[in-house]
PDB file of N, CA and C in Angstrom:
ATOM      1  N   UNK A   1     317.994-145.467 -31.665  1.00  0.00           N
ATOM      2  CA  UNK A   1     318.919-145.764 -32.720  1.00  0.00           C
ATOM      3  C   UNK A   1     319.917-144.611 -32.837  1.00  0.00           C
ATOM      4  N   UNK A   2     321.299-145.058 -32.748  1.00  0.00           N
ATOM      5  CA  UNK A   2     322.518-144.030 -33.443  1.00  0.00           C
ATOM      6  C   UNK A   2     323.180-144.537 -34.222  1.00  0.00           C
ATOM      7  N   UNK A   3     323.874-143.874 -35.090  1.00  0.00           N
ATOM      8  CA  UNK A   3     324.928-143.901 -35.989  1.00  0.00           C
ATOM      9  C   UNK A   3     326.381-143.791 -35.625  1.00  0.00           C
ATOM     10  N   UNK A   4     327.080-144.966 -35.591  1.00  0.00           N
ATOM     11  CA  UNK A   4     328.210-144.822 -35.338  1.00  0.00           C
ATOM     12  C   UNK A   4     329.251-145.208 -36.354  1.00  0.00           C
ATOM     13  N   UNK A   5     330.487-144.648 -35.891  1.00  0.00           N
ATOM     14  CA  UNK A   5     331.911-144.829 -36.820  1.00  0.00           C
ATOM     15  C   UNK A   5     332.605-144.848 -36.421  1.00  0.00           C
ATOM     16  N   UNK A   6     333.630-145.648 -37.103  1.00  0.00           N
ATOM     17  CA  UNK A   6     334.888-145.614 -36.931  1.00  0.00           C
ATOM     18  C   UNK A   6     335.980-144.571 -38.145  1.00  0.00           C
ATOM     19  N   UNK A   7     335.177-144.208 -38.780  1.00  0.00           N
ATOM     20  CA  UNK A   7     335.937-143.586 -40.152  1.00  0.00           C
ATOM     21  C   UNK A   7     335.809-144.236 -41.338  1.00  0.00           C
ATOM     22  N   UNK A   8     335.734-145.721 -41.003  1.00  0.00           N
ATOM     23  CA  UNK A   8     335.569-146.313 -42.784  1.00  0.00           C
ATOM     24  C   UNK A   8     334.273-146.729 -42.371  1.00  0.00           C
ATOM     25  N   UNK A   9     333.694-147.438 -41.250  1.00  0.00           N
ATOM     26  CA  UNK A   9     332.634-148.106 -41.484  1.00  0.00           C
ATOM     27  C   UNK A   9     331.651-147.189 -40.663  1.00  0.00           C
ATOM     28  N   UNK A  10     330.377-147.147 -40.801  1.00  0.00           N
ATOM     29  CA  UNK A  10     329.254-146.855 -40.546  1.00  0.00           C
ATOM     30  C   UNK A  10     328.058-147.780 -39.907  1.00  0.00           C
ATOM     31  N   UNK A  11     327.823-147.794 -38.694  1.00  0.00           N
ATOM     32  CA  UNK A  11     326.778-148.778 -37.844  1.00  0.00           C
ATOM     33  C   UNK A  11     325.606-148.017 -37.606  1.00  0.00           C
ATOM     34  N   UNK A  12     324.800-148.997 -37.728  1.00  0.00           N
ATOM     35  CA  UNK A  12     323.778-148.087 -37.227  1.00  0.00           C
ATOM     36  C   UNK A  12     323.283-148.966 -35.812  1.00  0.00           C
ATOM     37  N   UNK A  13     323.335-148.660 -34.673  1.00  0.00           N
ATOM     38  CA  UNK A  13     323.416-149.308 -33.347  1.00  0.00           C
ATOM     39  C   UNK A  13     321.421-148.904 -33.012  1.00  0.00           C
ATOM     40  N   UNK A  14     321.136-149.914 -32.315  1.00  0.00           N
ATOM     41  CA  UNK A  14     319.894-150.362 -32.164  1.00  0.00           C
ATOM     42  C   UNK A  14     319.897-150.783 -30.448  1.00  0.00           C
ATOM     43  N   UNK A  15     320.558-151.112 -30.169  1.00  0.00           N
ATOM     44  CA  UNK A  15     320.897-151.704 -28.715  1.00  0.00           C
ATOM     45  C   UNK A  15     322.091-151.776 -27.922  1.00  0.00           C
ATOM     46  N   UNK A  16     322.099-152.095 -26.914  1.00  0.00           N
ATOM     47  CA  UNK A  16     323.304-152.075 -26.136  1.00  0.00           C
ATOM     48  C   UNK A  16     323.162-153.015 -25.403  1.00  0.00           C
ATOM     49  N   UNK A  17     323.932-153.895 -25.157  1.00  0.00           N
ATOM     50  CA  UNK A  17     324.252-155.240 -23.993  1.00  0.00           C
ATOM     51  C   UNK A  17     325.041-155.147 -23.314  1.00  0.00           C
ATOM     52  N   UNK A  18     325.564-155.309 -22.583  1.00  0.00           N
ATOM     53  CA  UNK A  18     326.768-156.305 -21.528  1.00  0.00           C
ATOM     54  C   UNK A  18     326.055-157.011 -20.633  1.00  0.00           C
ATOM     55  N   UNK A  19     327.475-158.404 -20.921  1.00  0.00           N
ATOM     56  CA  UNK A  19     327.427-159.691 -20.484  1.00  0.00           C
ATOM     57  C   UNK A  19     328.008-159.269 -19.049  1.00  0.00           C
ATOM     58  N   UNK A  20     327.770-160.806 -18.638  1.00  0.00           N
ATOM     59  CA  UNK A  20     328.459-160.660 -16.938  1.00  0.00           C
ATOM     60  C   UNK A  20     329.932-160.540 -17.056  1.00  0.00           C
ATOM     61  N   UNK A  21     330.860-161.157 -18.334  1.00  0.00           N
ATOM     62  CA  UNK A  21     332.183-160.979 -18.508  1.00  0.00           C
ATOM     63  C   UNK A  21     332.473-159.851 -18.488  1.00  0.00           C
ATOM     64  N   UNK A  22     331.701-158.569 -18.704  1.00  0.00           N
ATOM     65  CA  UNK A  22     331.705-157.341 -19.103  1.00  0.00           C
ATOM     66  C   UNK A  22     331.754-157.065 -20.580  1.00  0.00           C
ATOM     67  N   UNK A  23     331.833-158.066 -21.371  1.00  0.00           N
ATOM     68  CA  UNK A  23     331.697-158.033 -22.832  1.00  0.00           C
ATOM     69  C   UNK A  23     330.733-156.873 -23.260  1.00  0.00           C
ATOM     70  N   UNK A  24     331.080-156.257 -24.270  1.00  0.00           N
ATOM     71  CA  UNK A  24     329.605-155.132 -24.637  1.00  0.00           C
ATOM     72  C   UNK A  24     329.310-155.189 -26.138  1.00  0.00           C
ATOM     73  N   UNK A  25     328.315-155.248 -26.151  1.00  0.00           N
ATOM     74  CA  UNK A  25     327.620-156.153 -27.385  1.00  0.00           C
ATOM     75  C   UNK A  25     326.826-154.557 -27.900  1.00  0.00           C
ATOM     76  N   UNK A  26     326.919-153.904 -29.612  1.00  0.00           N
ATOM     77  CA  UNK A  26     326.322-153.058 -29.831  1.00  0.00           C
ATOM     78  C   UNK A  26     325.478-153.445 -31.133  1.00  0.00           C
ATOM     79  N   UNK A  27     324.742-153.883 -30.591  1.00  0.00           N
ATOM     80  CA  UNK A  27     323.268-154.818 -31.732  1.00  0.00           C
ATOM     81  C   UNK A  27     323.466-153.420 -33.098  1.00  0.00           C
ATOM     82  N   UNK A  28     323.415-154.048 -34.548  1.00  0.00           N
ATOM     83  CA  UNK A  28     322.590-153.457 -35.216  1.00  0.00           C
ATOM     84  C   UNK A  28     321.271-153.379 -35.827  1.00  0.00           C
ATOM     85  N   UNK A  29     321.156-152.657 -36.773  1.00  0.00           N
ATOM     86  CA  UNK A  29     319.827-152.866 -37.624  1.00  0.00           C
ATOM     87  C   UNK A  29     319.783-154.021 -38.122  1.00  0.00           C
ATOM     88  N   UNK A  30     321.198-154.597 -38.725  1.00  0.00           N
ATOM     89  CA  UNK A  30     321.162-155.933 -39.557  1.00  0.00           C
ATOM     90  C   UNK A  30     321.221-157.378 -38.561  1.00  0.00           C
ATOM     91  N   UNK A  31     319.853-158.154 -38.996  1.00  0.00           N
ATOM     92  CA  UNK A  31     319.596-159.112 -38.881  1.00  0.00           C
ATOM     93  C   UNK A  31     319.097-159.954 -39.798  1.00  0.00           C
ATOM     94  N   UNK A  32     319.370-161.440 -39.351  1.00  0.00           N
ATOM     95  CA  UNK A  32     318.807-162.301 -40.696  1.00  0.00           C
ATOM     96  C   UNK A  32     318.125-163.358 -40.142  1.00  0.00           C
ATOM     97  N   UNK A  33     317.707-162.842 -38.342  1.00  0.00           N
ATOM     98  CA  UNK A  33     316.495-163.759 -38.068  1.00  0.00           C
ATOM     99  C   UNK A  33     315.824-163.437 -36.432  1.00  0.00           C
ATOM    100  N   UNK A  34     314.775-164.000 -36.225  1.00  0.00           N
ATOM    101  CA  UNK A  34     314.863-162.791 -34.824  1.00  0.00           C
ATOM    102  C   UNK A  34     315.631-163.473 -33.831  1.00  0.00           C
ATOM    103  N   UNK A  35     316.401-164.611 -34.173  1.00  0.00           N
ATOM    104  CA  UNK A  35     317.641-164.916 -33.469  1.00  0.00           C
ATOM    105  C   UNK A  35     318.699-164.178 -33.353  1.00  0.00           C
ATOM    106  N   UNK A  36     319.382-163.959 -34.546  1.00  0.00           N
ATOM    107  CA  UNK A  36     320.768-163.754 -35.265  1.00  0.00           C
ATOM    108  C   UNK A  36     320.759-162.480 -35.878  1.00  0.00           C
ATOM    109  N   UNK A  37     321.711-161.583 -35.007  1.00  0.00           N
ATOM    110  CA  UNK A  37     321.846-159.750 -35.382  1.00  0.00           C
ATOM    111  C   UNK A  37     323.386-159.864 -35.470  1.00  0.00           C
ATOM    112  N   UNK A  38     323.679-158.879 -36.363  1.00  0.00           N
ATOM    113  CA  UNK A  38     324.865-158.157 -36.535  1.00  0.00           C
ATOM    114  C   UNK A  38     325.338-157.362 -35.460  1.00  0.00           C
ATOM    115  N   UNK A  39     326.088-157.532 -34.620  1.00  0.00           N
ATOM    116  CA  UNK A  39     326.843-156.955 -33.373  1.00  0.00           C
ATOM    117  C   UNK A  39     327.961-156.335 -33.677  1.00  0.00           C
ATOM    118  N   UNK A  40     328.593-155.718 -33.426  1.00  0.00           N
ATOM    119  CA  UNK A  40     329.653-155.000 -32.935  1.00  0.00           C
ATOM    120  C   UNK A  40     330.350-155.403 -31.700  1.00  0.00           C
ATOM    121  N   UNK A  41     331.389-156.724 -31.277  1.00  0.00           N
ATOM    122  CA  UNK A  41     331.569-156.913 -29.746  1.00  0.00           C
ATOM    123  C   UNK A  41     333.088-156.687 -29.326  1.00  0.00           C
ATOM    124  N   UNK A  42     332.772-156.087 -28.799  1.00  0.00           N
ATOM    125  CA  UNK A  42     334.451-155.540 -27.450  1.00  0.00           C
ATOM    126  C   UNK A  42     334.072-156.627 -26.426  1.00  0.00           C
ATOM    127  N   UNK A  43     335.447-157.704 -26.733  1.00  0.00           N
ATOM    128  CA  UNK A  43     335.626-158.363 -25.745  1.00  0.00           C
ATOM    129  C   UNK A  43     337.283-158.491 -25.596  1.00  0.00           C
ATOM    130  N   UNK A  44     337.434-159.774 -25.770  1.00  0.00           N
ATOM    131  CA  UNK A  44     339.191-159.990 -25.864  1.00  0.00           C
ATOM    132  C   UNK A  44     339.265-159.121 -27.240  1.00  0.00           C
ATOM    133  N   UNK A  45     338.983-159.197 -28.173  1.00  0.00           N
ATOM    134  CA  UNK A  45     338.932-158.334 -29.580  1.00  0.00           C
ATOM    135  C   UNK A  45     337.622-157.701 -29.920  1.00  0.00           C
ATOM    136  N   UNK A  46     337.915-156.734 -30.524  1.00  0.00           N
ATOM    137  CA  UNK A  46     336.623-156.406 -31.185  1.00  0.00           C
ATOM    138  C   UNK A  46     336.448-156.225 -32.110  1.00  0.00           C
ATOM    139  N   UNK A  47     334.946-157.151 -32.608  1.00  0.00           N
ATOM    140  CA  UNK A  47     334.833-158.265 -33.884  1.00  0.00           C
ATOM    141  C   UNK A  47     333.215-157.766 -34.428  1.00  0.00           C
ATOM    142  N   UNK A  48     333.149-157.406 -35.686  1.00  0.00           N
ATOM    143  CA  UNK A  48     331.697-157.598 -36.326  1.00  0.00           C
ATOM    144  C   UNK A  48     331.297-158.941 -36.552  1.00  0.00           C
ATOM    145  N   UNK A  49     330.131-159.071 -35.864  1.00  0.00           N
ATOM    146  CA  UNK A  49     330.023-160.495 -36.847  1.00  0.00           C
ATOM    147  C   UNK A  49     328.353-160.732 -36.063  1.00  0.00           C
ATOM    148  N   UNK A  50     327.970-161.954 -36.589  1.00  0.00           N
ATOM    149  CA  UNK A  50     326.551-162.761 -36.186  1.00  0.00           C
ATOM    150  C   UNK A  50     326.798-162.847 -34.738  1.00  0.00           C
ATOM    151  N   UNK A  51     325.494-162.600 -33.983  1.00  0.00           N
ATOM    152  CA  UNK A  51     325.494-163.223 -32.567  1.00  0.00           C
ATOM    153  C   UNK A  51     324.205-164.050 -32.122  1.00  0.00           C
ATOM    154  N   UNK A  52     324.266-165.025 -31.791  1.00  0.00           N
ATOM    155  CA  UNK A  52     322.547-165.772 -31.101  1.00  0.00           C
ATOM    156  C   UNK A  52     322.167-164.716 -29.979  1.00  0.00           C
ATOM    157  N   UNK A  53     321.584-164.315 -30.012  1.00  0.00           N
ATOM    158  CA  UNK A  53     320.686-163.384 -29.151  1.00  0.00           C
ATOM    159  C   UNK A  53     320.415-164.361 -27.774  1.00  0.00           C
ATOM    160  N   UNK A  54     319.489-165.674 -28.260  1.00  0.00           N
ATOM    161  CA  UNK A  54     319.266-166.765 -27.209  1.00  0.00           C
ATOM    162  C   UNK A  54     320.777-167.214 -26.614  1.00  0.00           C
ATOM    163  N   UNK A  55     321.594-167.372 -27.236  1.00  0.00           N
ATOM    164  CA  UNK A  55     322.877-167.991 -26.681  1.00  0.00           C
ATOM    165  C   UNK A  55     323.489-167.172 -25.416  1.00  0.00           C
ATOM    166  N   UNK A  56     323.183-165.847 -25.891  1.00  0.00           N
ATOM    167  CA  UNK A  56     323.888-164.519 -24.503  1.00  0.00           C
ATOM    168  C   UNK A  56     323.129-164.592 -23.692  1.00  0.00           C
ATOM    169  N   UNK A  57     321.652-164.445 -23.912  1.00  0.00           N
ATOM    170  CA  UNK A  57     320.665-164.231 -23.068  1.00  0.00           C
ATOM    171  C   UNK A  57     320.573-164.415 -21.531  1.00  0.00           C
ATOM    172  N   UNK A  58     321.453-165.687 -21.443  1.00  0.00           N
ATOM    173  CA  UNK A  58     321.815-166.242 -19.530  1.00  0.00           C
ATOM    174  C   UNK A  58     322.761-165.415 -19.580  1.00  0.00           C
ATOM    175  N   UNK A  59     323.495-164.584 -19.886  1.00  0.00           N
ATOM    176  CA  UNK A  59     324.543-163.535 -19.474  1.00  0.00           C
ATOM    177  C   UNK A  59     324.347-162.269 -19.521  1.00  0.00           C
ATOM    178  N   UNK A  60     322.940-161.820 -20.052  1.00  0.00           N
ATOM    179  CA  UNK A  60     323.010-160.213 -20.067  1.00  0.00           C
ATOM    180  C   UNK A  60     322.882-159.923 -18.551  1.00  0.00           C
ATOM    181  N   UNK A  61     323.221-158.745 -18.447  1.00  0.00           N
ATOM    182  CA  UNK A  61     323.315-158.054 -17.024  1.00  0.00           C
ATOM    183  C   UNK A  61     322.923-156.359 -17.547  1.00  0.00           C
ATOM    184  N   UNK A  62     323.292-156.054 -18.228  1.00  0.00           N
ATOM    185  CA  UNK A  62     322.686-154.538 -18.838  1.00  0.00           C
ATOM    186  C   UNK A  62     322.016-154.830 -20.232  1.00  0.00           C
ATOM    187  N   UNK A  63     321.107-154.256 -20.328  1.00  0.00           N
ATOM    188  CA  UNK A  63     320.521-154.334 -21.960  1.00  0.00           C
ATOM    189  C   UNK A  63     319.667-153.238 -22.224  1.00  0.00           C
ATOM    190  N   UNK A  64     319.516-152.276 -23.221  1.00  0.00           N
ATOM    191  CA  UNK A  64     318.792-151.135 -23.515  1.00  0.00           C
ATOM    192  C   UNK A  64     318.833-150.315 -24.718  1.00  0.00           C
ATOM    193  N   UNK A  65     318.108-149.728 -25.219  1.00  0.00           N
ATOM    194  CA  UNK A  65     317.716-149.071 -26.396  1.00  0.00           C
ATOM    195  C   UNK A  65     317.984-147.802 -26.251  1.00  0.00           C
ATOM    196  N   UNK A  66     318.390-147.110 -24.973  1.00  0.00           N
ATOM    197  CA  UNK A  66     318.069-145.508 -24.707  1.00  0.00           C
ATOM    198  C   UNK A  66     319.631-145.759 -24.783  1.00  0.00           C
ATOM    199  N   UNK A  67     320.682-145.261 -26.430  1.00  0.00           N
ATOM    200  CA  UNK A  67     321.593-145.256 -26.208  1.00  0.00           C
ATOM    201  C   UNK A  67     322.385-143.311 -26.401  1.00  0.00           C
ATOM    202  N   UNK A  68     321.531-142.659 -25.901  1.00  0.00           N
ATOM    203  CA  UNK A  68     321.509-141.153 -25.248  1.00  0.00           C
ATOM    204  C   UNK A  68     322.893-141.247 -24.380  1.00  0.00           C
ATOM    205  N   UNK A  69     322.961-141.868 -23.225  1.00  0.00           N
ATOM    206  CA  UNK A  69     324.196-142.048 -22.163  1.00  0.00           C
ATOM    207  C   UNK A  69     324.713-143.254 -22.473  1.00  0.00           C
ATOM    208  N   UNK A  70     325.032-143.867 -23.814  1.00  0.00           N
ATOM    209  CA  UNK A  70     325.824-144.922 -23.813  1.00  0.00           C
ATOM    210  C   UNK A  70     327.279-144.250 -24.378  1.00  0.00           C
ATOM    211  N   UNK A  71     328.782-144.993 -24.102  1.00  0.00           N
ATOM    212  CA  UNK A  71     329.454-144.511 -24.903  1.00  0.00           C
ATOM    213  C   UNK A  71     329.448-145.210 -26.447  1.00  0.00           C
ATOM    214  N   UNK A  72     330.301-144.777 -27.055  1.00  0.00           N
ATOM    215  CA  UNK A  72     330.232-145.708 -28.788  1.00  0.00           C
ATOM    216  C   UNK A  72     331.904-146.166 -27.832  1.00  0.00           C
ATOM    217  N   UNK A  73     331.831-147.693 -29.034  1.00  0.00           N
ATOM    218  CA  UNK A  73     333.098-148.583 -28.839  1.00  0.00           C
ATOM    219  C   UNK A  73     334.302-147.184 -28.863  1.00  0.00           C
ATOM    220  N   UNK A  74     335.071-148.742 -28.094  1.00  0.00           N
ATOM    221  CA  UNK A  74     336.489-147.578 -28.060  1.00  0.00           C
ATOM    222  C   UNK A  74     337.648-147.803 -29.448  1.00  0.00           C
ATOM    223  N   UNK A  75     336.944-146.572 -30.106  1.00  0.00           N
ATOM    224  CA  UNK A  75     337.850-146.345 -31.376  1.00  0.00           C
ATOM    225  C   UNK A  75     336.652-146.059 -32.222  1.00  0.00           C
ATOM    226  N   UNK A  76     335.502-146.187 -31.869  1.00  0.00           N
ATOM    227  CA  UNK A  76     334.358-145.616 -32.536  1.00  0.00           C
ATOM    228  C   UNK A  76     333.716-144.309 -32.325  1.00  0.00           C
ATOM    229  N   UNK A  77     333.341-143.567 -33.030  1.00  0.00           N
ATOM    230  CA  UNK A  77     332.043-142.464 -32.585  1.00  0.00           C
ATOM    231  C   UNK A  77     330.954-142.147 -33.263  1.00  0.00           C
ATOM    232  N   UNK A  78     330.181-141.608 -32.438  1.00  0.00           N
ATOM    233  CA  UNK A  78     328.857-141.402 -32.490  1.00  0.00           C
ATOM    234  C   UNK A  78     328.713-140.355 -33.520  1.00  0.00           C
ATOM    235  N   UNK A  79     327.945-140.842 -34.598  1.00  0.00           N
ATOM    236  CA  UNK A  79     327.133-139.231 -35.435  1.00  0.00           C
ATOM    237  C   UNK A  79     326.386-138.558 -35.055  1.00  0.00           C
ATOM    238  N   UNK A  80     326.415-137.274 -34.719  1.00  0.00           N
ATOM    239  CA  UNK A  80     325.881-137.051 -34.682  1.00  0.00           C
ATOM    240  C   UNK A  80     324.232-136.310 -35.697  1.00  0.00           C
ATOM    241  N   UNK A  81     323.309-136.442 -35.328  1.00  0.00           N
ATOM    242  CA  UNK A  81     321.976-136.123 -36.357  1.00  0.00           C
ATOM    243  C   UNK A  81     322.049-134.878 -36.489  1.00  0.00           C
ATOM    244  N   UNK A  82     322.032-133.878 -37.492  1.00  0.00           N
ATOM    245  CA  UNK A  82     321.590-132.600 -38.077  1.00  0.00           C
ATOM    246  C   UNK A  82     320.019-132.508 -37.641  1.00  0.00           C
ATOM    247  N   UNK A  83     319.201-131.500 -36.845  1.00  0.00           N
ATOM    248  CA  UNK A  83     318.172-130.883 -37.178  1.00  0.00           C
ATOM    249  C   UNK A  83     317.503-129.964 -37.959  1.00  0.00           C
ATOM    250  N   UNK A  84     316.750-130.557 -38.739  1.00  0.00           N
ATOM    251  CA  UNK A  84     316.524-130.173 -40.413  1.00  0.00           C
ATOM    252  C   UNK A  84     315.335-128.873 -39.988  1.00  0.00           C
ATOM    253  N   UNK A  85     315.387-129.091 -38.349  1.00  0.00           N
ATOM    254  CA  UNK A  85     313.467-128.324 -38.898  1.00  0.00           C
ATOM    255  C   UNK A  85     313.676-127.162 -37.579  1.00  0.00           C
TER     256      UNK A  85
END
């Protein structure tokens, strides 16, 4: 999990996708079913909104949680975490 921004909004990113279009899908925490997550997607535009998880599924080609070497969207960045200890 990271924290990303754009300056007004705040994501908290959980996953990373791309489709075979090259679309890149940045899953969040928010979901409202284990279908249907709140994405972040850079495609022709890039749009917050609901995605079927099952609906992409015949199109993922990358998918992963280790988002360490991912970049954040373009016009977004990454928070970084303070170490408290």
């Amino acid at each position: 999990m990271r924290k990303m921004t754009d300056g007004n909004t705040v994501l908290i990113v959980v996953e990373h996708i791309i489709l075979k279009n090259f679309w890149e899908y940045y899953v969040t925490s928010d979901q409202f079913s284990e279908d249907i997550r709140v994405c972040l997607v850079m495609g022709a535009e890039t749009e917050l909104g609901d995605v079927s998880m099952e609906e992409i599924k015949p199109y993922v080609v990358s998918k992963t949680k280790d988002l360490n070497e991912i970049a954040p969207a373009s016009g977004w960045n990454w928070i970084e975490e303070k170490n408290n200890g």
